[in-house]
Protein backbone atom coordinates (compact mmCIF):
# COMPACT_ATOMS: atom_id res chain seq x y z
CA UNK A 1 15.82 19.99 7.43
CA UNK A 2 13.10 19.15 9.96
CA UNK A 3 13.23 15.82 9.15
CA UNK A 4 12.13 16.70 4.97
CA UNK A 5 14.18 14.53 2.91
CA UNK A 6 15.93 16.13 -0.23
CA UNK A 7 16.60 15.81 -3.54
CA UNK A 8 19.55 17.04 -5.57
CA UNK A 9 17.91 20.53 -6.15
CA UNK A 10 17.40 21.11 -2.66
CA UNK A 11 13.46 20.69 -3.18
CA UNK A 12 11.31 18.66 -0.15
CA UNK A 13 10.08 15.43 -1.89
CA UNK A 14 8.17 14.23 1.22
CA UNK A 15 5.40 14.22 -1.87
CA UNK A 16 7.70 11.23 -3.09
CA UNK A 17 7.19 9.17 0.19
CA UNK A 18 3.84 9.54 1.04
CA UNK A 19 2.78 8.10 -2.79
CA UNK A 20 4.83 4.59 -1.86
CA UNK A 21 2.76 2.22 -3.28
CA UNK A 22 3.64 -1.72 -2.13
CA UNK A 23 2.90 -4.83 -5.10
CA UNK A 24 0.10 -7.73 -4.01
CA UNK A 25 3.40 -9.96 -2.65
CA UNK A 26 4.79 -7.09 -0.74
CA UNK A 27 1.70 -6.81 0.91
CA UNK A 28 0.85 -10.27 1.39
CA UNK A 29 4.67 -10.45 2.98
CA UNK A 30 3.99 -7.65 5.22
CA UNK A 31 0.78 -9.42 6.38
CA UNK A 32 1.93 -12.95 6.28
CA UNK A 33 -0.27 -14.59 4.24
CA UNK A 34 0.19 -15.56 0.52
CA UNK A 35 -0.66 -13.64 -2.55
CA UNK A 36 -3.81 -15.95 -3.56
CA UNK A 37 -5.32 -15.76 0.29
CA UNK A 38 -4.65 -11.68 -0.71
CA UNK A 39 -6.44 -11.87 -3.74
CA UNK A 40 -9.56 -13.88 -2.15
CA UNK A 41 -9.44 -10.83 0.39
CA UNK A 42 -9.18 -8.28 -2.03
CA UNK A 43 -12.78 -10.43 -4.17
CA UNK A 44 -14.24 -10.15 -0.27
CA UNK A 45 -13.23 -6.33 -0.13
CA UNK A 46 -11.23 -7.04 2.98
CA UNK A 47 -8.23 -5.39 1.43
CA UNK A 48 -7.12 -1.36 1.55
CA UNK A 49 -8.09 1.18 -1.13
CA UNK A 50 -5.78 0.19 -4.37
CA UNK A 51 -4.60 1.63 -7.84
CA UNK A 52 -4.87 -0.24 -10.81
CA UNK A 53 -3.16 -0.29 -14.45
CA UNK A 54 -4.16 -1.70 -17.18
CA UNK A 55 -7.16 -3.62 -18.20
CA UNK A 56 -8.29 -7.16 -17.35
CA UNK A 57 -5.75 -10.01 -16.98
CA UNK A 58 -2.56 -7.92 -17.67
CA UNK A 59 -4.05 -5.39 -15.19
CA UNK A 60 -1.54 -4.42 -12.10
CA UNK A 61 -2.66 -3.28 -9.14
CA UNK A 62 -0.86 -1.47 -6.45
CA UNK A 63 -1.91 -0.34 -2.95
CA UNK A 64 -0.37 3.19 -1.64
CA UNK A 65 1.24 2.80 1.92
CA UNK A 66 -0.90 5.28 3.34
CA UNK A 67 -3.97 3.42 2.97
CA UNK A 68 -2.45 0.12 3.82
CA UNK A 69 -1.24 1.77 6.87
CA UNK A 70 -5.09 3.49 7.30
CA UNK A 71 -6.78 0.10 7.01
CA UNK A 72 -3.97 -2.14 9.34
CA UNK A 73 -4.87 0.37 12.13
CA UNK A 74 -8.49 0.12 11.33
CA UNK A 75 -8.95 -3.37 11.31
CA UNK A 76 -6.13 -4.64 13.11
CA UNK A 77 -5.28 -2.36 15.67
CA UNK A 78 -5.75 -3.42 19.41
CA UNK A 79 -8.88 -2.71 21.52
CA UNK A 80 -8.83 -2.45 25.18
C-alpha cells in the first residue's frame, strides 16, 4: 500500500488528504491564539492562503492544511 490510504473500491484517495481544509477556530487552536486575534491577522495578511464561500457576512472561509503547513514553516520555523 506504500503508505496510500484506501477507500472501499480499492482507489488511492491521498487526493482526499492533501485538500484538508481546517475552520478559523481550528486554526486559531492549533496556533494558540483566539479566533478574533486570527481574524485581525488574517485584515494584516499575516495569515496562510484561504478558500472562501459565500458572500459577505455569511461568507465561510477555510484554510487548506497544506498552506497552513507552507506558511507555519515559513514564518515560524527556526533559524540558526
Amino acid at each position: 500500500m506504500n503508505g496510500e490510504y484506501y477507500n472501499m473500491d480499492v482507489t488511492p484517495i491521498s487526493h482526499e488528504i492533501t485538500n484538508l481544509c481546517l475552520t478559523p477556530k481550528q486554526l486559531a487552536d492549533r496556533w494558540g491564539i483566539t479566533r478574533v486575534w486570527l481574524y485581525t491577522l488574517k485584515k494584516k495578511g499575516q495569515v496562510p492562503k484561504y478558500r472562501t464561500r459565500g458572500i459577505g457576512k455569511k461568507a465561510h472561509i477555510s484554510f487548506p492544511l497544506a498552506e497552513v503547513e507552507k506558511f507555519e514553516s515559513e514564518h515560524f520555523g527556526l533559524k540558526g
